[in-house]
Protein backbone atom coordinates (compact mmCIF):
# COMPACT_ATOMS: atom_id res chain seq x y z
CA UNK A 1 -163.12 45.22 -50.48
CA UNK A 2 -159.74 47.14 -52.92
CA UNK A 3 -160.75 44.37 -55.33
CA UNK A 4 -164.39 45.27 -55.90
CA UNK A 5 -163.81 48.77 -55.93
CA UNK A 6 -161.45 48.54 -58.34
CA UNK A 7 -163.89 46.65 -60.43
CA UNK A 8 -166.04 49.28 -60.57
CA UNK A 9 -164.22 52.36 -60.40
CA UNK A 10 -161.56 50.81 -63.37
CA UNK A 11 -164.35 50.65 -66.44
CA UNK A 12 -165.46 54.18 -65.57
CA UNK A 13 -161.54 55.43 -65.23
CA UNK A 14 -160.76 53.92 -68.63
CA UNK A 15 -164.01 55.21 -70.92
CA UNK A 16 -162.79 58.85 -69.64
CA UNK A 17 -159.21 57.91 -70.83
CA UNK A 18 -160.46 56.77 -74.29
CA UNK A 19 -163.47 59.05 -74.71
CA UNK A 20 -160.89 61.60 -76.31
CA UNK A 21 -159.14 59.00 -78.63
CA UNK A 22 -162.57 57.41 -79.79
CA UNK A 23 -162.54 59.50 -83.05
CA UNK A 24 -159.29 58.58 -84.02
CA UNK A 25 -160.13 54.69 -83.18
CA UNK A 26 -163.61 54.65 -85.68
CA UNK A 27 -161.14 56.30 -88.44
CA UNK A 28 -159.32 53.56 -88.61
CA UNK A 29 -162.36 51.26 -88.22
CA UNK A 30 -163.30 52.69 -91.31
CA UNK A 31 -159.96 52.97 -92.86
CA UNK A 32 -160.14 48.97 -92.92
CA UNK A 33 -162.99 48.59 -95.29
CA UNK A 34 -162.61 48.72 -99.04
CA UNK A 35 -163.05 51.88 -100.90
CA UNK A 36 -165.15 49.81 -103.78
CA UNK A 37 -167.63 48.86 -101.06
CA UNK A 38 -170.75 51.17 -99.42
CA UNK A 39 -173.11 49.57 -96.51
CA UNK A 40 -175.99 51.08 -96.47
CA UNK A 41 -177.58 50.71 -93.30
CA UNK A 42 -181.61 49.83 -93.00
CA UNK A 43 -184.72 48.63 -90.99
CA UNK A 44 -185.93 45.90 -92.67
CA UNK A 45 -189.10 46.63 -91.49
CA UNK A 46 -190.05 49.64 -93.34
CA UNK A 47 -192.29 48.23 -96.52
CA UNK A 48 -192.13 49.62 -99.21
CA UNK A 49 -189.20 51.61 -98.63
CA UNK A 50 -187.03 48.59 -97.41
CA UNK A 51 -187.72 45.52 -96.06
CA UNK A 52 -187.64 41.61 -96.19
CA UNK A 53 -189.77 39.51 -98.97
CA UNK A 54 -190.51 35.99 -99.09
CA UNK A 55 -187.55 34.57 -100.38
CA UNK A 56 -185.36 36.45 -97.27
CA UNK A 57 -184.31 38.96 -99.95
CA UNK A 58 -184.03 42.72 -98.66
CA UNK A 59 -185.96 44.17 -101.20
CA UNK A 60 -188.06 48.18 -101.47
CA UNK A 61 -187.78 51.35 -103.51
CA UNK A 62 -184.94 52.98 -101.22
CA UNK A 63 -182.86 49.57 -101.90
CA UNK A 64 -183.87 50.11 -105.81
CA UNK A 65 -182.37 53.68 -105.49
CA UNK A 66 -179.08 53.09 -103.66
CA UNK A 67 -178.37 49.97 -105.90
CA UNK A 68 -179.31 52.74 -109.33
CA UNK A 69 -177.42 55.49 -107.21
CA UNK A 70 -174.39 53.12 -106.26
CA UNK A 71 -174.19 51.22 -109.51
CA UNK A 72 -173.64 54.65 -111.46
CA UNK A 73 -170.89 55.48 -109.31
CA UNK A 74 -169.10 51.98 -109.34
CA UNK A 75 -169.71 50.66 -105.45
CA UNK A 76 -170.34 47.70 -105.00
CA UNK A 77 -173.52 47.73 -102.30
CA UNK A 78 -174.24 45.90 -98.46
CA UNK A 79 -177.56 46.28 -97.24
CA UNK A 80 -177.20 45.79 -93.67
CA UNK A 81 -179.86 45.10 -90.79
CA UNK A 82 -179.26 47.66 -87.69
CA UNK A 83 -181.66 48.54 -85.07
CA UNK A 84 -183.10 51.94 -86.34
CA UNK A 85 -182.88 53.31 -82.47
CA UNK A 86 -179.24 53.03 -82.77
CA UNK A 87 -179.22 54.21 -86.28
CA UNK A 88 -176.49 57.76 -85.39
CA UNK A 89 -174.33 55.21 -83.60
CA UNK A 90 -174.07 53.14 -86.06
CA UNK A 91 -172.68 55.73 -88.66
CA UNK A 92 -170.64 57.46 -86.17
CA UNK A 93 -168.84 54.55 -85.46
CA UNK A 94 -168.02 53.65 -88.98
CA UNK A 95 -169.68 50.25 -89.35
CA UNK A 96 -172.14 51.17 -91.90
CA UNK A 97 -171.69 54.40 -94.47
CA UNK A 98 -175.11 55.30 -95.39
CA UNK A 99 -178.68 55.32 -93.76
CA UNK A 100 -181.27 54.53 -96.56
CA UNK A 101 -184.72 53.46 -95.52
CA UNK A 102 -186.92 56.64 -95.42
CA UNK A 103 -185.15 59.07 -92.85
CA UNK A 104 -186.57 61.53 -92.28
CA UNK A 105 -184.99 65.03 -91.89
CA UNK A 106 -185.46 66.92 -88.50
CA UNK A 107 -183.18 69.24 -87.21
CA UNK A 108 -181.65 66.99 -84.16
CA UNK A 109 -180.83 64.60 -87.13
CA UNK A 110 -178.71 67.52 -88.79
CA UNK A 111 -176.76 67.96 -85.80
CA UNK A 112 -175.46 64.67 -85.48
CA UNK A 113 -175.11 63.23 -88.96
CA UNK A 114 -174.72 64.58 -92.61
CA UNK A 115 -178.00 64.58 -94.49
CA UNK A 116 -178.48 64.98 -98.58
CA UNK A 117 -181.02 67.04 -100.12
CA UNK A 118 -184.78 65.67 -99.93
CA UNK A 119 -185.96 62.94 -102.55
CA UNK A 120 -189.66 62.48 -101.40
CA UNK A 121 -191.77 64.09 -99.57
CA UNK A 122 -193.78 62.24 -96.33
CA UNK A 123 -196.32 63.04 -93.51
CA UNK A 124 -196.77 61.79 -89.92
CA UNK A 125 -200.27 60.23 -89.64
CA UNK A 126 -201.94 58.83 -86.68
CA UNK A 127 -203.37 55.09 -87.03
CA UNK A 128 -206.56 53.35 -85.16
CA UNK A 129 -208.05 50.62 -84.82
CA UNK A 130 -211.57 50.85 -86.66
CA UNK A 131 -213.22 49.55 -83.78
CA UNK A 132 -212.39 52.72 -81.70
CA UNK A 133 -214.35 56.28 -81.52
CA UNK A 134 -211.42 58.28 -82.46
CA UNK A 135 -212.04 60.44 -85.31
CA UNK A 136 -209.66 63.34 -84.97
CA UNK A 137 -206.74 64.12 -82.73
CA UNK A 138 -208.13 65.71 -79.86
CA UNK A 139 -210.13 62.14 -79.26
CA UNK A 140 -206.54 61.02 -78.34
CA UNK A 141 -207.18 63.05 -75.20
CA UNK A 142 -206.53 60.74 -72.36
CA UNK A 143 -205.71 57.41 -74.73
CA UNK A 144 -202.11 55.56 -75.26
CA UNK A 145 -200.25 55.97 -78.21
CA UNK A 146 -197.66 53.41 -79.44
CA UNK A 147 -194.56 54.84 -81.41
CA UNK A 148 -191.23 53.56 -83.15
CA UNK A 149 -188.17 54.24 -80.75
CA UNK A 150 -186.29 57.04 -82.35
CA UNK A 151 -188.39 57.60 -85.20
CA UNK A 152 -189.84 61.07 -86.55
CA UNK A 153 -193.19 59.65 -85.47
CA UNK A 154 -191.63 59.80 -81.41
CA UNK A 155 -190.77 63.44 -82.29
CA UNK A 156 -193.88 64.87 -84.18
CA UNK A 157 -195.90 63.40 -81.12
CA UNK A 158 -193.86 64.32 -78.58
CA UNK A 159 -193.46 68.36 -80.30
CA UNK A 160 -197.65 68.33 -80.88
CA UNK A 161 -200.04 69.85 -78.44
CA UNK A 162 -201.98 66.72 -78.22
CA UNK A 163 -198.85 65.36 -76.35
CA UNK A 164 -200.01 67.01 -73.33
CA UNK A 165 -203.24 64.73 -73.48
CA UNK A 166 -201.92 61.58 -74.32
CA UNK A 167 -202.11 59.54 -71.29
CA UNK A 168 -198.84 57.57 -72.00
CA UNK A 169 -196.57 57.08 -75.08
CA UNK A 170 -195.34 53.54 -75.43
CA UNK A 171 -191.98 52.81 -77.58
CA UNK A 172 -191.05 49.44 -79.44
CA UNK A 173 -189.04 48.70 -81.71
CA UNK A 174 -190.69 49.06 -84.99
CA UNK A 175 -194.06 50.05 -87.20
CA UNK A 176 -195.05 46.50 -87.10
CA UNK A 177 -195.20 46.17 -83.77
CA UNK A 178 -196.88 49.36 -82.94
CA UNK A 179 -199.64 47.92 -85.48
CA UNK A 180 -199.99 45.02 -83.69
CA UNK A 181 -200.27 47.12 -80.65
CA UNK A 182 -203.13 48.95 -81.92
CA UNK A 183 -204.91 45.71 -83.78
CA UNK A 184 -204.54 43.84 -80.15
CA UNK A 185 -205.91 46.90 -77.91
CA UNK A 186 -203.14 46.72 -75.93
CA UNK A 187 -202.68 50.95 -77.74
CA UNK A 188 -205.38 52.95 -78.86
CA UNK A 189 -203.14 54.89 -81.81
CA UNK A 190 -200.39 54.47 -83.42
CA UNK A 191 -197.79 57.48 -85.15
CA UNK A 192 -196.51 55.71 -88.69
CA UNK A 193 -195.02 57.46 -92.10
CA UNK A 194 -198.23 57.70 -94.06
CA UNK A 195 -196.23 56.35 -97.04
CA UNK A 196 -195.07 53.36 -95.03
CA UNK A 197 -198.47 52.35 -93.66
CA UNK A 198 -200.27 52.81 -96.20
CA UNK A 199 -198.38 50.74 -98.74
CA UNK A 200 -197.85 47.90 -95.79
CA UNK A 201 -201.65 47.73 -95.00
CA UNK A 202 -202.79 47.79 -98.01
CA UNK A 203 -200.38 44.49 -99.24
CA UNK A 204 -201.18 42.97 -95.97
CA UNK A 205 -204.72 43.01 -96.47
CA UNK A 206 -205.41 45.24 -93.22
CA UNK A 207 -207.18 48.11 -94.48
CA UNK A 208 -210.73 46.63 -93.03
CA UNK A 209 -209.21 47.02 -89.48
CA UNK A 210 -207.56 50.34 -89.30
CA UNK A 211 -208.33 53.89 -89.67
CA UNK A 212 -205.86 56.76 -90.77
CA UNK A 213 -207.32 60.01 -89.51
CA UNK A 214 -207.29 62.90 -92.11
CA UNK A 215 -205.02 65.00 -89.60
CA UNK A 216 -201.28 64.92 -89.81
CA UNK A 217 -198.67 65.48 -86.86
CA UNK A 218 -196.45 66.96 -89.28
CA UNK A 219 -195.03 67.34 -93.25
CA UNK A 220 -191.37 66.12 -93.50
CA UNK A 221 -188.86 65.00 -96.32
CA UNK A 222 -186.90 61.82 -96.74
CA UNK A 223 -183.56 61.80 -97.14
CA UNK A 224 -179.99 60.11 -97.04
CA UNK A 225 -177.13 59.91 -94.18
CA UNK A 226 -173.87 59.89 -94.41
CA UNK A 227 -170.89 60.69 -91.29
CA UNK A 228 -170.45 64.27 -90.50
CA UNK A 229 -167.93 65.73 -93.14
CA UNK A 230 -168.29 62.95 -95.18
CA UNK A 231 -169.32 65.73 -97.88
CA UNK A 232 -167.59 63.86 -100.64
CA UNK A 233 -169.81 61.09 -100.79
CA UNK A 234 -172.78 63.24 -99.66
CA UNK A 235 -172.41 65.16 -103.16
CA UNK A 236 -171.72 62.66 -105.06
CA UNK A 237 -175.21 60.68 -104.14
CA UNK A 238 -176.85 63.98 -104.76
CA UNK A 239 -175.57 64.16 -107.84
CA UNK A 240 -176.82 60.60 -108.86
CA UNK A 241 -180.01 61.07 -107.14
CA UNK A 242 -180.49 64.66 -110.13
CA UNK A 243 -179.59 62.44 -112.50
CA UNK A 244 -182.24 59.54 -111.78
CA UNK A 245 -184.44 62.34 -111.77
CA UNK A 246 -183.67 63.89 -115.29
CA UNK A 247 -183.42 60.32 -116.59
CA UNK A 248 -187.13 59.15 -115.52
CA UNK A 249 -185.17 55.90 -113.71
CA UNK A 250 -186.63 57.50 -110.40
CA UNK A 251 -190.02 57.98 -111.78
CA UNK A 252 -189.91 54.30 -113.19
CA UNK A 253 -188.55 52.97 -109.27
CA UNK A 254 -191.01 54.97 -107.88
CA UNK A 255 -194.15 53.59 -110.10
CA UNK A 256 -192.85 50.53 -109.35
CA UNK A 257 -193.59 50.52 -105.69
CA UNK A 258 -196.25 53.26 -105.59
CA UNK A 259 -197.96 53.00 -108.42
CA UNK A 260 -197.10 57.18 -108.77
CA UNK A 261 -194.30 59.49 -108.87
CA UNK A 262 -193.21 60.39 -105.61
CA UNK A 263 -189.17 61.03 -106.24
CA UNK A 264 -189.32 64.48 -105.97
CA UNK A 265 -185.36 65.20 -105.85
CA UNK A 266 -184.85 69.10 -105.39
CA UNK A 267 -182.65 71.46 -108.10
CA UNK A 268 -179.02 71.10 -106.29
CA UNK A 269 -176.86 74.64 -106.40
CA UNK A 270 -173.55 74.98 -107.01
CA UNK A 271 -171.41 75.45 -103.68
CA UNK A 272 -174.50 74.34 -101.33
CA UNK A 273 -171.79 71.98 -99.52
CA UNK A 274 -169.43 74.81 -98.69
CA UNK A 275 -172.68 76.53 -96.88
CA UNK A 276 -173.46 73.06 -94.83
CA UNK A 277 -169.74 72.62 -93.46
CA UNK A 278 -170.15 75.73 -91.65
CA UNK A 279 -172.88 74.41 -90.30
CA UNK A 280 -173.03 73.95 -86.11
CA UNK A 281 -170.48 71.20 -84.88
CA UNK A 282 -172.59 67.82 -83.35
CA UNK A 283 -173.70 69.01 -79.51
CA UNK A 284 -172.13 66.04 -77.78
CA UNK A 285 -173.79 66.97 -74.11
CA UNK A 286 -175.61 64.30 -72.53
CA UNK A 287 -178.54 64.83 -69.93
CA UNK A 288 -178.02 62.02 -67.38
CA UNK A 289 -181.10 62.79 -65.50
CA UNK A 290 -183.21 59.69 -67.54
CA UNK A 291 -180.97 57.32 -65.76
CA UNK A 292 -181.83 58.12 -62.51
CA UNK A 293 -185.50 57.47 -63.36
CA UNK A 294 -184.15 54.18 -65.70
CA UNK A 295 -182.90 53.32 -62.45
CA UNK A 296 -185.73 53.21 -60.66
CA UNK A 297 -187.77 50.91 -62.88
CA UNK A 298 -184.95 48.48 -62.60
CA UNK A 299 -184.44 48.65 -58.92
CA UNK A 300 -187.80 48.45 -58.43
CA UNK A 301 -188.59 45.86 -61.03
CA UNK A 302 -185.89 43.32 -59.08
CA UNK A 303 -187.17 43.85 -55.53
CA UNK A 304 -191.02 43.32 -56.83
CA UNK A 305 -189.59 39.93 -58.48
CA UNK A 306 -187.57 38.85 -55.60
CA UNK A 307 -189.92 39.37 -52.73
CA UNK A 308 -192.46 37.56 -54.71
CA UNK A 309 -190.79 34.74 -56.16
CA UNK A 310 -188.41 33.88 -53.36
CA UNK A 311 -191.28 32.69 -50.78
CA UNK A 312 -193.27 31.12 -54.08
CA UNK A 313 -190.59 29.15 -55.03
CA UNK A 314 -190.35 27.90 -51.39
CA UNK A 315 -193.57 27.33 -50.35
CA UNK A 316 -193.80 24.96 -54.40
CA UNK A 317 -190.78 23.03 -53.30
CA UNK A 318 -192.70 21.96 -49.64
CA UNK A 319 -195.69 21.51 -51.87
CA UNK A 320 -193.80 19.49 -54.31
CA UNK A 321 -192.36 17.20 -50.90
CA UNK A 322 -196.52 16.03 -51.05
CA UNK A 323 -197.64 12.35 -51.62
CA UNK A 324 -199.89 13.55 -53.94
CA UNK A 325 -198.65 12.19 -57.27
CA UNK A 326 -200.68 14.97 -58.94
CA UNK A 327 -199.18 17.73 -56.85
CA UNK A 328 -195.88 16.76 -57.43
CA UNK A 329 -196.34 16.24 -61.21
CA UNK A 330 -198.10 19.41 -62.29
CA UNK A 331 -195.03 21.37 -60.42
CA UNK A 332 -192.38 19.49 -62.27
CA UNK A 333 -194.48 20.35 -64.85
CA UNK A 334 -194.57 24.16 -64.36
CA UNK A 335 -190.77 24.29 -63.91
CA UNK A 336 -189.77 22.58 -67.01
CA UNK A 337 -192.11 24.97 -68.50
CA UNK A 338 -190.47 27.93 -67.39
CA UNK A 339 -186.78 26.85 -67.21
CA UNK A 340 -186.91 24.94 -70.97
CA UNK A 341 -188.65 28.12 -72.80
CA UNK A 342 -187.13 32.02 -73.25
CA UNK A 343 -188.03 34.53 -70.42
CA UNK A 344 -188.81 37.04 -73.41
CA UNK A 345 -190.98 34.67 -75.10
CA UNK A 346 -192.61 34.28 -71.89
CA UNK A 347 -192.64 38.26 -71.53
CA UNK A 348 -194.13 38.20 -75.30
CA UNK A 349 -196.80 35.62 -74.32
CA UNK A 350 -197.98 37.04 -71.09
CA UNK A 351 -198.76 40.41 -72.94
CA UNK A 352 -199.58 40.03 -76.32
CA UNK A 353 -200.54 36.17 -76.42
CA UNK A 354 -202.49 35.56 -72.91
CA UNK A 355 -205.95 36.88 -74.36
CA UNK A 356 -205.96 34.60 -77.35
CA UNK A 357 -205.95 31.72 -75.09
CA UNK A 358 -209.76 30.58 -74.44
CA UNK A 359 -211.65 31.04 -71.12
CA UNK A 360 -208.35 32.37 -69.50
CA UNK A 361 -207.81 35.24 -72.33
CA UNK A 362 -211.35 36.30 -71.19
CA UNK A 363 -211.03 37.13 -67.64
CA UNK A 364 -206.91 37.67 -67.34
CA UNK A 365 -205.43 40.46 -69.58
CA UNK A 366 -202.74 42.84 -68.42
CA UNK A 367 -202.99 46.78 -69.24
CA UNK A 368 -200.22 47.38 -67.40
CA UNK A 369 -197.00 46.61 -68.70
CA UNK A 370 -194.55 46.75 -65.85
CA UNK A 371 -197.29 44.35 -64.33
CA UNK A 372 -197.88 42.03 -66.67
CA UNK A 373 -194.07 41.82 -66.89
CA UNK A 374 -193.41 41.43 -63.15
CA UNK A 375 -195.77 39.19 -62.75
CA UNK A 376 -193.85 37.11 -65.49
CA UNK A 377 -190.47 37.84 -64.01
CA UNK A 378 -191.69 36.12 -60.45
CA UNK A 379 -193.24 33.08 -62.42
CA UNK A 380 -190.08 32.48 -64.47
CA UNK A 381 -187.95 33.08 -61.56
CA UNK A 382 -189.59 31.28 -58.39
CA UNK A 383 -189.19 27.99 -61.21
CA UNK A 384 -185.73 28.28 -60.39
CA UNK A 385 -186.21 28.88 -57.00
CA UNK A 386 -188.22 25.50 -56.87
CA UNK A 387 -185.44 24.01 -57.94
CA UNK A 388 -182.59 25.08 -55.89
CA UNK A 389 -184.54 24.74 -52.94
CA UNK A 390 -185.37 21.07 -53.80
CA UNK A 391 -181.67 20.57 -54.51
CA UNK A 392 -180.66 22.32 -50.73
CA UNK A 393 -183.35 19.57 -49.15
CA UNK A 394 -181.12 16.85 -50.86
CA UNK A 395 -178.45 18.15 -49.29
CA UNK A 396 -179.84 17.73 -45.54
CA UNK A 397 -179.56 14.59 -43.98
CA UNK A 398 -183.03 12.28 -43.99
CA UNK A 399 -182.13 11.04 -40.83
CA UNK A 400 -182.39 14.30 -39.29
CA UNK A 401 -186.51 14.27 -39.94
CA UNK A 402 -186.84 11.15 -38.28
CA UNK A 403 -184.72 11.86 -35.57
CA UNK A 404 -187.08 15.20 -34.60
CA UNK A 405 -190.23 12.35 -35.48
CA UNK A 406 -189.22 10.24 -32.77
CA UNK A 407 -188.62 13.55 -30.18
CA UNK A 408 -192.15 14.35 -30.92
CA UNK A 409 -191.45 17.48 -33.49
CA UNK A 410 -194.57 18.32 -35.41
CA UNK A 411 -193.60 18.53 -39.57
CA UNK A 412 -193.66 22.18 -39.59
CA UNK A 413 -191.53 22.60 -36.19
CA UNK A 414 -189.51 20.15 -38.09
CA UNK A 415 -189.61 22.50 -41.04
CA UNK A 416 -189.41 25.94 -39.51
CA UNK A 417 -186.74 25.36 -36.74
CA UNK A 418 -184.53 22.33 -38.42
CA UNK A 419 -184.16 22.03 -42.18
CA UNK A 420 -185.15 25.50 -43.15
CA UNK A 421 -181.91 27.45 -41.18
CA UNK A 422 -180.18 24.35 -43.06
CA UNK A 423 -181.69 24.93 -45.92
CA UNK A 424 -180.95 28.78 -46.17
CA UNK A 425 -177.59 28.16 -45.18
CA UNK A 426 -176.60 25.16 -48.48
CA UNK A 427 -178.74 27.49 -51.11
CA UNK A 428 -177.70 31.02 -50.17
CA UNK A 429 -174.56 31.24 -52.62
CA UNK A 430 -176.92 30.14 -55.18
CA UNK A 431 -179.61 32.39 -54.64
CA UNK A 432 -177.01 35.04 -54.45
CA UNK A 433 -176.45 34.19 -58.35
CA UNK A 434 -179.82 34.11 -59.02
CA UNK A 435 -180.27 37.41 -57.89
CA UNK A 436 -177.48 38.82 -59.96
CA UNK A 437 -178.80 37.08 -62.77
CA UNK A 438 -182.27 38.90 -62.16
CA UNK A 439 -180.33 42.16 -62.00
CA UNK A 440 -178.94 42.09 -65.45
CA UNK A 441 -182.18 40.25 -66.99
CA UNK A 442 -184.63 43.07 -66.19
CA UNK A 443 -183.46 44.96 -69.22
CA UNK A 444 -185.89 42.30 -70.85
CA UNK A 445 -188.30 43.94 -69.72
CA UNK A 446 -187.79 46.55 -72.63
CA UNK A 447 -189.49 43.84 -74.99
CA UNK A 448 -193.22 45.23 -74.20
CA UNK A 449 -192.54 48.80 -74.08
CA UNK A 450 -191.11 49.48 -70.55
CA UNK A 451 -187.92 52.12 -70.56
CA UNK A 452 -185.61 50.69 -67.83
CA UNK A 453 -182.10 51.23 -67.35
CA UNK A 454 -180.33 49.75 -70.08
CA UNK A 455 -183.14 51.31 -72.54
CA UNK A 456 -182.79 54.60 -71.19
CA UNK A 457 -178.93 54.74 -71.17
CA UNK A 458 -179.34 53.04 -75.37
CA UNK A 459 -181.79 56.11 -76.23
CA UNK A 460 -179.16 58.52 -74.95
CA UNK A 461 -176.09 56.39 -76.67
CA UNK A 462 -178.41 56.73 -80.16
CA UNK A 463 -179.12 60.01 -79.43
CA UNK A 464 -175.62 61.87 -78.62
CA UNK A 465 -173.59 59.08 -80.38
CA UNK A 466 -171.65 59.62 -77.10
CA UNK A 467 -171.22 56.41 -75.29
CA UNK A 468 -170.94 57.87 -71.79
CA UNK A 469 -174.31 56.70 -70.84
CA UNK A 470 -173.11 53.17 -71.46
CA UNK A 471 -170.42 53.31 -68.89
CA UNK A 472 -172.94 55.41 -66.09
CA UNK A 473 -175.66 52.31 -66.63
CA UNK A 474 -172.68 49.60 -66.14
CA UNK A 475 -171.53 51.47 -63.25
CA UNK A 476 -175.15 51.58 -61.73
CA UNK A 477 -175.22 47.69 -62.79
CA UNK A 478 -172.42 46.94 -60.81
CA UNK A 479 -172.80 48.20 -57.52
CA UNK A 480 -176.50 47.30 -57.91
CA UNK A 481 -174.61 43.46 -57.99
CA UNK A 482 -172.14 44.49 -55.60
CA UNK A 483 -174.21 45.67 -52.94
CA UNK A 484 -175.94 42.09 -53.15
CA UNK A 485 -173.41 40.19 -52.97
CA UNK A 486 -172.00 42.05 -49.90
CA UNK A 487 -175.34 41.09 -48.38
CA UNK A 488 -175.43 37.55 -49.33
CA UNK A 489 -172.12 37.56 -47.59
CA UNK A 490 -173.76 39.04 -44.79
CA UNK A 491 -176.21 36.12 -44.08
CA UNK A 492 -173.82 33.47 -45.15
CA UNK A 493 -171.25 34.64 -42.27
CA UNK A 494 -174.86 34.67 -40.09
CA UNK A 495 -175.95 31.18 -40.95
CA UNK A 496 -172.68 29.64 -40.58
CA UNK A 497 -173.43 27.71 -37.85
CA UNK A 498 -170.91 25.17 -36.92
CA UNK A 499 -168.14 26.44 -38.74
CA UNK A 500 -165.23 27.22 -37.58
């Protein structure tokens, strides 16, 4: 009992010992890289402004203008692939220098990182499907709306009277997706950067399916990111940036990927940095409350799958004990199936994919997400469960069947009062896995737009830049494990019969 105490309590002692010493430890993670080299962090799913072309090549205007902007001032450039929700943690911790792939500036985004003066201008639109009756915003009354985790678009929805309308707000991970939300009906709108979608339909082809409405969310200005007090290299990009401008090399990138002249870099003044480092130091407090309700998706999300799958995967394996060839084959069947393929491919699938597939598309579509994802937990899980069960029958004598045969047992007073206690008693260690597995695989669930615990704790990480969170959801983690395996232990000291 000391031991696994001390395994939870001693992660959560040594964060609060380090939490004070984490500054000094991402100095000298950045100390370590080479003064001639800038990595410029990016989504590389943001056309025009940066993303991926045919050849695998990150290509845009924003990667034109850092390469122009970096080139001048004799850095040698990385253009590295982060996950845009965890863009502030990223910089805070030193393991990229620069965000470059249209940020937008809001005033949260001021607080926790340093942000240059504006070089284009950009609007929050709202994006249908064509098929819909949505005209304006107010028809989003009562309708789901997909947005990028920790974009602008989250925040312009969120801070807009129609918010209180909406009748849910769904987050993934990028534009595309939220697109394919929309084009699939699984959403009914969509909150993109007009200058994004409109470049990335339009080269897609896509037009003919969606509809921007005229309306905005809200008028906002792209700009760059560097660490807070970083104002050295904040300047000096500023500086570059005014001289692309007075050059016409910014016009000429622009026209290049708009077929206009959007680079609209402002005058700089003399001195303007000495006014920003008396700005407001980063607010580092970190509302906790989310996690409780993270929790609860979890928790609930692993009893759901575990009271279903358990008695499904035992009532396939007695199935599977059936002469029928046919029986037996189309179970073997299903658990390959669901053992030899990814449970978030399988998440994906049941989703996005199910209503493609013809005559079962038609009549079995999920709205719901946490059901169409529970639903796949308990399939992918009671697979297993077929399977250990099966082995745990091995495992009993087959002498012990005939035996109760001859005393005149029926088979399921065979079943219920002779090889099941068995049974329970040779698989219960590795159920107990099982279940622990389940515990740390619901995060998965995040895949299709459900905020569980994990998710929850990340938007607070990417959020604060504090890592507290982190430690609070590992905590809940582990006595969510703990207080199964004490139960497990439980029934295995209850169904060891004849042991001494």
């Amino acid at each position: 009992m000391k031991a696994n105490r001390f395994f939870i309590v001693f992660p959560i002692f040594f964060a609060i010992l380090n939490l004070p010493n984490f500054g000094e430890a991402l100095a000298l993670n950045e100390a370590s890289r080479t003064r001639d080299e800038i990595v410029v962090g990016l989504d590389v799913n943001v056309p025009p402004m940066g993303f991926m072309d045919e050849n695998g090549e990150i290509v845009g205007s924003d990667i034109d203008l850092a390469k122009a902007v970096f080139s001048k001032m004799g850095k040698k450039v990385v253009f590295q692939p982060i996950d845009w929700d965890a863009k502030e943690l990223e910089l805070e911790t030193g393991k990229i220098d620069v965000i470059w792939n249209g940020l937008s500036k809001t005033q949260e985004r001021g607080k926790n990182m340093l942000l240059t003066k504006p070089y284009m201008k950009n609007r929050q639109i709202v994006v249908v499907n064509r098929t819909f009756e949505i005209d304006s915003l107010k028809d989003l009354d009562n309708k789901i709306v997909c947005v990028q985790k920790g974009s602008t678009g989250a925040d312009a929805l969120r801070n807009h009277d129609i918010s209180k309308g909406v009748k849910e707000i769904i987050e993934l991970e990028n534009m595309v997706n939220c697109l394919n939300e929309v084009e699939t009906f699984k959403s009914d709108a969509t909150v993109v950067d007009e200058v994004v979608v409109e470049y990335y339909l339009n080269k897609k082809g896509l037009s003919s399916k969606f509809k921007i409405l005229s309306e905005e969310l809200s008028a906002e200005d792209y700009v760059v990111a560097v660490k807070k007090g970083n104002f050295e290299l904040k300047n000096e990009i500023e500086r570059q940036l005014a001289l692309l401008k007075s050059s016409g090399e910014g016009a000429k990138i622009s026209k290049k990927w708009f077929d206009t002249d959007l680079f609209t870099v402002m005058d700089l003044e003399d001195g303007a940095a000495k006014g920003e480092k008396k700005a407001a130091k980063q607010s580092k407090f970190v509302n906790f409350s989310p996690i409780l309700q993270g929790s609860a998706v979890t928790l609930k999300l692993f009893f759901v799958v575990i009271i279903f799958s358990f008695p499904l995967g035992l009532l396939l394996c007695v199935v599977q004990t059936s002469k029928r060839r046919f029986l037996r084959a189309a179970i073997r069947v299903y658990t390959n199936l669901m053992r030899g393929t990814p449970l978030l491919l399988q998440l994906f699938f049941s989703f996005y994919g199910l209503q493609y597939v013809p005559v079962i598309g038609k009549y079995l579509t999920f709205k719901s997400r946490f059901v169409a994802g529970a639903l796949t937990f308990i399939i992918n899980y009671a697979a297993y469960f077929v399977e250990i069960f099966r082995s745990g029958f091995l495992g009993i004598d087959k002498g012990q069947s005939e035996a109760a045969k001859v005393l005149g047992f029926s088979k399921s007073q065979t079943l219920f009062k002779i090889l099941l206690p068995q049974l329970i008693r040779i698989t219960l260690p590795t159920v107990c896995n099982e279940c622990v597995t389940l515990i740390k695989d619901t995060a998965l669930i995040f895949a299709i737009g459900v905020t569980e615990l994990l998710t929850t704790a990340k938007n607070i990480v990417n959020s604060t830049a504090n890592v507290t969170s982190y430690v609070i959801a590992g905590g809940v983690y582990l006595l969510t494990c703990f207080v199964v395996v004490w139960i497990f232990r439980k029934l295995e000291d209850k169904f060891s019969f004849g042991k001494e």
